[in-house]
Protein backbone atom coordinates (compact mmCIF):
# COMPACT_ATOMS: atom_id res chain seq x y z
CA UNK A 1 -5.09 -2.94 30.64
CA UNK A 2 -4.57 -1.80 27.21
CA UNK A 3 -5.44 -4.22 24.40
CA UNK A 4 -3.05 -5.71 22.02
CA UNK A 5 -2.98 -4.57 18.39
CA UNK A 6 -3.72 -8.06 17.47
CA UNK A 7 -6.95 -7.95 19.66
CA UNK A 8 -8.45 -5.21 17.87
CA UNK A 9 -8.99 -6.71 14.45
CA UNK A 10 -11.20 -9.88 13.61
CA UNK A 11 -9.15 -12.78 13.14
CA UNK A 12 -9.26 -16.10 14.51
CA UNK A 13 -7.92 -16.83 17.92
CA UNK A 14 -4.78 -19.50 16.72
CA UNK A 15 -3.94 -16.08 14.41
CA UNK A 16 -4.39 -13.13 16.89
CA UNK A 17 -2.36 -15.49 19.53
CA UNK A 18 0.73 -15.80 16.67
CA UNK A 19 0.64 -12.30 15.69
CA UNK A 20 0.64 -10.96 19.27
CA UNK A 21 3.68 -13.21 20.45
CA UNK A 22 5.10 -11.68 17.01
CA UNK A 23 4.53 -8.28 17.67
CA UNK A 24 5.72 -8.84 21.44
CA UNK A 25 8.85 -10.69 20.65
CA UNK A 26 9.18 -9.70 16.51
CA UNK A 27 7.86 -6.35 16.12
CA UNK A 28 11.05 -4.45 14.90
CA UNK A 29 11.73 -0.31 14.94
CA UNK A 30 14.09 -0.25 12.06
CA UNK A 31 14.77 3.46 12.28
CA UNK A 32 15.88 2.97 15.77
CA UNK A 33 17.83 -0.29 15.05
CA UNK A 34 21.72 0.04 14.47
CA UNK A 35 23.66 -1.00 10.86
CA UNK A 36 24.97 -4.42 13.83
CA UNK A 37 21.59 -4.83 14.70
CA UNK A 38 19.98 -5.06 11.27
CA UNK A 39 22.67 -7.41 10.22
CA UNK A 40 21.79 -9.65 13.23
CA UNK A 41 18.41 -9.54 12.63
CA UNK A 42 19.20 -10.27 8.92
CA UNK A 43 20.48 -13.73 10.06
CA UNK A 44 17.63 -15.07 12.19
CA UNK A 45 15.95 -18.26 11.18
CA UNK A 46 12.74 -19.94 12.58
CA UNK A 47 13.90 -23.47 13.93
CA UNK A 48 12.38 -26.27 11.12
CA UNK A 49 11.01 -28.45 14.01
CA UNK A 50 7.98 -28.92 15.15
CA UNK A 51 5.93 -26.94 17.08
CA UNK A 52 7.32 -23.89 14.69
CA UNK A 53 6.83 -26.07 11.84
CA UNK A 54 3.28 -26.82 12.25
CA UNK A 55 2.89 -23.28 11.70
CA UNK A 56 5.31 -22.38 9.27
CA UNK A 57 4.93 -25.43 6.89
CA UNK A 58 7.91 -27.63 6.68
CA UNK A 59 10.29 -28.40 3.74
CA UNK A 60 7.95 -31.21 1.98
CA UNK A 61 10.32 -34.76 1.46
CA UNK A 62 11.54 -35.00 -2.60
CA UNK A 63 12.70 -31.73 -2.50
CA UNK A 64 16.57 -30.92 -3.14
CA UNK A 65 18.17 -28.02 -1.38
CA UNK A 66 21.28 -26.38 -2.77
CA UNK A 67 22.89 -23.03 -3.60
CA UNK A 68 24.05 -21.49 -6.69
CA UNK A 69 25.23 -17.86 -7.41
CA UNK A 70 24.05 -15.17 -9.72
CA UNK A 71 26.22 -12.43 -11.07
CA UNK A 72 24.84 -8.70 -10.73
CA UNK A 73 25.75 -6.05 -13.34
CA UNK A 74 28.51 -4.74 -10.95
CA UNK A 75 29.82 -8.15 -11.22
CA UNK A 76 28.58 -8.16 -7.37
CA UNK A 77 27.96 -12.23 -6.20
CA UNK A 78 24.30 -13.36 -5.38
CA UNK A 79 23.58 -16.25 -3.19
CA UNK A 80 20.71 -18.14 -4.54
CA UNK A 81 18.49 -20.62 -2.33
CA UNK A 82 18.01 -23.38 -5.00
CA UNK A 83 14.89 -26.08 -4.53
CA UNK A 84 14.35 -28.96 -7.02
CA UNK A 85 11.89 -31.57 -7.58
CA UNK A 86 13.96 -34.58 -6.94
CA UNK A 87 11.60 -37.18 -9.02
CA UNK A 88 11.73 -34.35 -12.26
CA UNK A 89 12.19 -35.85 -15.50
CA UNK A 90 13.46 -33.58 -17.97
CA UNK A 91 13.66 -29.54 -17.46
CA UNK A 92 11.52 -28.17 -15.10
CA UNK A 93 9.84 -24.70 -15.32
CA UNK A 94 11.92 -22.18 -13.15
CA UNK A 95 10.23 -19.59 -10.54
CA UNK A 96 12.69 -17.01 -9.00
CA UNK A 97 11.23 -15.63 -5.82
CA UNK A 98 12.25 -12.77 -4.06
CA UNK A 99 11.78 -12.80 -0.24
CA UNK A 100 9.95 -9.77 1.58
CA UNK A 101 10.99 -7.71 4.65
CA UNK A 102 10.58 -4.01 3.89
CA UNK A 103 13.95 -4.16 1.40
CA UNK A 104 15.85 -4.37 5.18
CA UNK A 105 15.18 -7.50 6.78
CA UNK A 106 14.63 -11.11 5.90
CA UNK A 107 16.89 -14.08 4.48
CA UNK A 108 16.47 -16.70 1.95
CA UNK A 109 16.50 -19.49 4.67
CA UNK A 110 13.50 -18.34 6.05
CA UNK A 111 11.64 -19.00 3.44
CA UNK A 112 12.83 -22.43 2.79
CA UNK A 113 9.37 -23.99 3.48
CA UNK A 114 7.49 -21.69 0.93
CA UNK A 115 9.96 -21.99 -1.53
CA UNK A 116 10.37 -26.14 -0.83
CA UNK A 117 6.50 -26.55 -1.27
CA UNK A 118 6.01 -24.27 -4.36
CA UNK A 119 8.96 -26.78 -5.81
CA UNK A 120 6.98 -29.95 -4.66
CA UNK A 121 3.92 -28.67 -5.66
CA UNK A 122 4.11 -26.76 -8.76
CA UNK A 123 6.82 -28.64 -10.55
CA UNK A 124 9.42 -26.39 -10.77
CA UNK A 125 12.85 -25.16 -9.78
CA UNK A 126 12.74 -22.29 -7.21
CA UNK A 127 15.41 -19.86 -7.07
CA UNK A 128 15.45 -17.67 -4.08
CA UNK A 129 17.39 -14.47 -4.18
CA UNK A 130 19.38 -13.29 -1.68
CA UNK A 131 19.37 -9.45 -3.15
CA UNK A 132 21.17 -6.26 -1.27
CA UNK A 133 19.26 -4.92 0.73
CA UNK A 134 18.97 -1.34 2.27
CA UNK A 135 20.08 0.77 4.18
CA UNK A 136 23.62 0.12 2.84
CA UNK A 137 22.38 -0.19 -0.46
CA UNK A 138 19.40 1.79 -1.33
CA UNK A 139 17.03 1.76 -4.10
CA UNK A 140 17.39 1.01 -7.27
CA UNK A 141 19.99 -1.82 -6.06
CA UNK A 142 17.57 -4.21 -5.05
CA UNK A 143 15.89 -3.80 -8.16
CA UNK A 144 18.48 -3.67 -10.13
CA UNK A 145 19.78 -7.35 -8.36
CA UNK A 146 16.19 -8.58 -8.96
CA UNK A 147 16.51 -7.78 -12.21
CA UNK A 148 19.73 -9.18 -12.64
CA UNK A 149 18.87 -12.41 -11.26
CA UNK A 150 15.89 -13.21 -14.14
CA UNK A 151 18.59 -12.70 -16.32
CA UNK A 152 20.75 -15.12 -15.26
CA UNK A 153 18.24 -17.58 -14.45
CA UNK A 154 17.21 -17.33 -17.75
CA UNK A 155 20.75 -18.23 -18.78
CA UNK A 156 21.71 -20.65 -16.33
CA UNK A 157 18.73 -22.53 -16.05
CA UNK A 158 19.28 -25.37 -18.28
CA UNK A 159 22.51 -25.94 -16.18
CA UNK A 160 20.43 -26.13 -12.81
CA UNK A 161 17.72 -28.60 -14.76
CA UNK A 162 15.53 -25.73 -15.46
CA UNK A 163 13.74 -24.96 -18.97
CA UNK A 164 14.22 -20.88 -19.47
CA UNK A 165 11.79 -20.59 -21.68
CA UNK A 166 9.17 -20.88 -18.90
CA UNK A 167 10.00 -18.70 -15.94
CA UNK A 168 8.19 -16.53 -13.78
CA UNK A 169 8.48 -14.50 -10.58
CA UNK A 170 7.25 -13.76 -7.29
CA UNK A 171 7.59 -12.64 -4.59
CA UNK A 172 5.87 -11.43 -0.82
CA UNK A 173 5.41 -7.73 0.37
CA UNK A 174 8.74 -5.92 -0.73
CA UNK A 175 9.88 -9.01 -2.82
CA UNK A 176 5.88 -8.62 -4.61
CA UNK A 177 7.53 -4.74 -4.93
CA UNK A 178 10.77 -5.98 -6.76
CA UNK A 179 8.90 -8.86 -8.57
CA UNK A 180 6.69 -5.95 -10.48
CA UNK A 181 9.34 -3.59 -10.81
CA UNK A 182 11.37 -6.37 -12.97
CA UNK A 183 8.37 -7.15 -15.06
CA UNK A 184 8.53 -3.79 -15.71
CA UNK A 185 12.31 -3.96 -16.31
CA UNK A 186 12.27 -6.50 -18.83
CA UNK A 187 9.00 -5.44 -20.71
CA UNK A 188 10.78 -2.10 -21.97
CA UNK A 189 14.29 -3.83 -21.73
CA UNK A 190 13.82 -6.98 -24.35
CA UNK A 191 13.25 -9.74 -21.95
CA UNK A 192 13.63 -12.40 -21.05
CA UNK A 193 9.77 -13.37 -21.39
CA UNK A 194 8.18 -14.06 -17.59
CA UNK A 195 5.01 -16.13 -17.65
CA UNK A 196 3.21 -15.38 -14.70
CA UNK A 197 4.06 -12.48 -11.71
CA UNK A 198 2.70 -13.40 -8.40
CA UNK A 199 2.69 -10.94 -6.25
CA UNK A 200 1.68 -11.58 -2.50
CA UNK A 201 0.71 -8.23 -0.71
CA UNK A 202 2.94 -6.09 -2.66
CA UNK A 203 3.92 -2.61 -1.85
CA UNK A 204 3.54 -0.89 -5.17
CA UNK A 205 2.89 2.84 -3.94
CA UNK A 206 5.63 4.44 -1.70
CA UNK A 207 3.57 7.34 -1.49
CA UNK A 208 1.19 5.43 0.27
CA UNK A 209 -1.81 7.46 -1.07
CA UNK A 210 -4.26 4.59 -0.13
CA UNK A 211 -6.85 4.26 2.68
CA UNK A 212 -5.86 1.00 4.06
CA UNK A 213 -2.40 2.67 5.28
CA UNK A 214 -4.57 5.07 7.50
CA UNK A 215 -7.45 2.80 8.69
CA UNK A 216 -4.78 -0.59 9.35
CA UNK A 217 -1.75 1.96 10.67
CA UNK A 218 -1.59 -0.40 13.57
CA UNK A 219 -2.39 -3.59 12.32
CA UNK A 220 -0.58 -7.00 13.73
CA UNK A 221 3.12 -7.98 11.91
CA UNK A 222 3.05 -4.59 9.68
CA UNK A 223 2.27 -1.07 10.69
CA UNK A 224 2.56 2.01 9.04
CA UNK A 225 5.13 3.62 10.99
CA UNK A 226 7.44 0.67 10.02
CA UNK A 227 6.22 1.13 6.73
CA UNK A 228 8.00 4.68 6.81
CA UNK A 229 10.88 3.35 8.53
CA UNK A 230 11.39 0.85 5.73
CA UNK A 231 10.66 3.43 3.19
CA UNK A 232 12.97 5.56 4.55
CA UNK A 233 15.63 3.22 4.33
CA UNK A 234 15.60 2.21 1.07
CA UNK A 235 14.53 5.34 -1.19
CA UNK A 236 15.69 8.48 1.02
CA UNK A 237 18.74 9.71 -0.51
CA UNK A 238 19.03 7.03 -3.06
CA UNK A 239 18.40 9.80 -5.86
CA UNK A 240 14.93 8.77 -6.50
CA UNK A 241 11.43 9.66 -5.86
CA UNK A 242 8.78 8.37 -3.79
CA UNK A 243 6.91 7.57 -7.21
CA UNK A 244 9.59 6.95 -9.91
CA UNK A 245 8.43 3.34 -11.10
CA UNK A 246 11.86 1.81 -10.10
CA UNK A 247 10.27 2.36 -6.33
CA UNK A 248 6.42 2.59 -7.49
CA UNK A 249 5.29 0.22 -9.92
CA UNK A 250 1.74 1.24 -9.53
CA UNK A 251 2.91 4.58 -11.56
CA UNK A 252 4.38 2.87 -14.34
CA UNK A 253 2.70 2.59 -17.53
CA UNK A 254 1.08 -1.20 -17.31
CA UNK A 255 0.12 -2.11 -20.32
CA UNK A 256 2.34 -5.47 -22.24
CA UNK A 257 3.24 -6.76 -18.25
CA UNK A 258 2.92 -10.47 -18.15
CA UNK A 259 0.13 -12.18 -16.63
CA UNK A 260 -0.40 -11.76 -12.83
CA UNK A 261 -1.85 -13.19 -9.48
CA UNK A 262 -2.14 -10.39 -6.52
CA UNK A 263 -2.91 -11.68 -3.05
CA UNK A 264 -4.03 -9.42 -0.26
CA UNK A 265 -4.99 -9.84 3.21
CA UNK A 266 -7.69 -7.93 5.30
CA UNK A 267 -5.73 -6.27 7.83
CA UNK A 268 -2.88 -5.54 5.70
CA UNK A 269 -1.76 -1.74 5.70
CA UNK A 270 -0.99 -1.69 1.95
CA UNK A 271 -3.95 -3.80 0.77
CA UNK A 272 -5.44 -1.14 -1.09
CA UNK A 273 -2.88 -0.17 -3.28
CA UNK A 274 -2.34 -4.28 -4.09
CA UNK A 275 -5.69 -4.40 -5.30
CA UNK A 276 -5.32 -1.15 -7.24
CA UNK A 277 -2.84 -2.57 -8.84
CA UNK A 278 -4.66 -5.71 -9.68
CA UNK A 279 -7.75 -3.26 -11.07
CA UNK A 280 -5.03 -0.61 -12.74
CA UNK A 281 -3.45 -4.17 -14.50
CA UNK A 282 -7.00 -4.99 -15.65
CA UNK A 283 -8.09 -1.91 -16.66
CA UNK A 284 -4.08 -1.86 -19.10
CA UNK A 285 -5.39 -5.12 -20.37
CA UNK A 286 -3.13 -7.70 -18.45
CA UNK A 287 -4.55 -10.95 -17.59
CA UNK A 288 -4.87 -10.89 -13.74
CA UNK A 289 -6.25 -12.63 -10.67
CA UNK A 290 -6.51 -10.49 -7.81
CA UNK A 291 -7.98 -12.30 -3.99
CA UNK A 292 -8.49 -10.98 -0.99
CA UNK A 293 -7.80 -13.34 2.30
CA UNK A 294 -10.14 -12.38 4.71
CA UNK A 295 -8.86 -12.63 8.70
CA UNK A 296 -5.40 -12.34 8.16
CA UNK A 297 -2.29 -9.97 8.52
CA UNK A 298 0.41 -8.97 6.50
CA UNK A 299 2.59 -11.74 6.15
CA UNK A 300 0.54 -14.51 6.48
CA UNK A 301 2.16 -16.63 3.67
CA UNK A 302 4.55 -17.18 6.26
CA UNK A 303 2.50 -18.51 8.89
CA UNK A 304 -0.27 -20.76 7.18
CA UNK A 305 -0.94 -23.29 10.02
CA UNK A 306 -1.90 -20.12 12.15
CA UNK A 307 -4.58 -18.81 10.27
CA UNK A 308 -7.55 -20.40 8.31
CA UNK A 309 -7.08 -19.37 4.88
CA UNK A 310 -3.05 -19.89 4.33
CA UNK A 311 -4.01 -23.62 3.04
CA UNK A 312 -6.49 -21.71 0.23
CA UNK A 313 -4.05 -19.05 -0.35
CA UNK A 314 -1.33 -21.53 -1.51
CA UNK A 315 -3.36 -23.58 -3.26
CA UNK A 316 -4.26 -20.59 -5.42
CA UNK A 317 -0.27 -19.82 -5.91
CA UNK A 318 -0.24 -23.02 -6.76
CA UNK A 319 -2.91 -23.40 -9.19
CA UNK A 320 -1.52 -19.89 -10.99
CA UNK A 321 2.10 -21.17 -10.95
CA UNK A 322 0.88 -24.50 -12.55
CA UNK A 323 -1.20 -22.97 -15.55
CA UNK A 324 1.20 -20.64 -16.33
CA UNK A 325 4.32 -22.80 -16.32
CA UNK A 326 2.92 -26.04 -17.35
CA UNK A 327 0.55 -25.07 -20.61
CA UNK A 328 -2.26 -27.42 -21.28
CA UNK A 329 -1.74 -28.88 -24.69
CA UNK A 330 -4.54 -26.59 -26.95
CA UNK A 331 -6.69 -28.26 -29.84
CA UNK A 332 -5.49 -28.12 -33.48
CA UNK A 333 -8.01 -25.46 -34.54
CA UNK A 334 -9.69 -26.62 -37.39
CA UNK A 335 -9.81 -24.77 -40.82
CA UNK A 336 -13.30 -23.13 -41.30
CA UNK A 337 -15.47 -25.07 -44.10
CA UNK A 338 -16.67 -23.53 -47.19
């Protein structure tokens, strides 16, 4: 009997038992999927009830859930996923996020409970973007929407209780992609100023030039050959290259991007270029914090109860969020004596 993917990399059993039932039941072919299909999938949304909840967090109590929408340059409506701290006082610090699923797949729902806890936790209002997505729109337009949307939350914030002058982004896998590519946006555009960029497993190299996309092609949740499919989705015959910066961040020039946190996991195909792009930060003189999370998968922000490091992994987030959006007070520095 052959063994499952899952089986074949070291994780523990509660997370090789989730990712096989996900790669049994989950694991998706995009390039074999119809445009009624996609859409379908689009709209799928884990129950929030326990037993799913005890895996994928659930939506923390003092937490508001709402909706407001965000214009796009083509004067194009954007649903946004809004969570607010419902004991705030005063403006709160404002994180957009940007939800992952290869620029195809995913919905803002189904990230309610990350989005809910980083509200609880950090302090802030969390906008989640629901951007185009390919193959009907292909890249830059997801970009260009994520771009778009710091804009307007930048504007609208003080409206939704938020303070715009401390904002910051992030996002998982292709939302850690957009999340860069609008740093990168509104460095060399004027603004507005984002305070921290926390990128969780980005793709950041659609050439996929790293090891990690050979030696993890068939790793549990992502695999390389969706990889290609997703890829292939959103850049082929969009007019754009496999390394313009607008699809690659990790071949833009780095240097002025604001600060960052970049999380990887083990058995993630596109963990090495995430940490490259930690180092190649580094190396343009950003401030960054790149981690590793050893015995995970792809994805596992989305699954923390199933594995033994999601706990640590959003504490981190946490921790970055909070120092960047909620500035310690610094000492009046003294004048130097005679």
């Amino acid at each position: 009997m052959a063994r499952s993917r899952s089986s074949r990399y070291p994780m523990p059993l509660s997370t090789r038992l989730l990712t096989g039932l996900l790669d049994r039941t989950g694991g998706l072919d995009v390039g074999a999927m119809s445009q009624e299909e996609i859409v379908a999938q689009r709209r799928r949304v884990p129950p929030a009830v326990p037993p799913v909840t005890w895996v994928t967090g659930a939506v923390p109590r003092g937490v508001r859930l709402g909706w407001a929408t965000a214009r796009a340059r083509d004067g194009h409506p954007l649903s946004v996923r809004t969570y607010a701290p419902a004991d705030a006082r005063g403006p709160v610090p404002v994180l957009v996020y940007l939800h992952g699923g290869g620029w195809v797949l995913g919905n803002v729902r189904g990230y309610d409970a990350l989005c809910a806890h980083l509200a609880a936790q950090v302090g802030a209002l969390v906008l989640n973007v629901d951007y185009r997505m390919a193959p009907e729109h292909k890249a830059p337009r997801a970009a260009q929407d994520s771009v778009d949307a710091l804009r307007w939350a930048a504007e609208a914030a003080g409206s939704l209780g938020g303070d715009p002058d401390r904002l910051a982004v992030g996002g998982d896998s292709a939302g850690g992609n957009l999340s860069a590519v609008a740093c990168q946006v509104l460095r060399d555009e004027g603004g507005p100023t984002i305070a921290l960029q926390a990128l969780l497993y980005p793709g950041v190299d659609a050439r996929q030039t790293f090891p990690s996309v050979r030696e993890k092609a068939d790793a549990p949740v992502l695999t390389t050959r969706q990889i290609d499919a997703f890829l292939a989705a959103y850049v082929d015959d969009s007019g754009l290259t496999r390394d313009d910066p607008l699809v690659s961040p990790y071949y833009a020039d780095l240097a002025g991007l604001p600060p960052a946190l970049v999380q990887t996991a083990e058995h993630d195909p596109l963990r090495d270029e995430g940490e490259a792009y930690g180092a190649a930060l580094a190396a343009a003189g950003v401030p960054v914090r790149t981690t590793r999370y050893v015995g995970v998968p792809h994805g596992f922000h989305s699954f923390p109860g199933a594995t033994r490091v999601g706990a640590q992994a959003r504490a981190e987030l946490v921790t970055e969020l909070r120092r960047a959006l909620h500035p310690t007070q610094q000492p009046t520095q003294q004048p130097a004596g005679p």
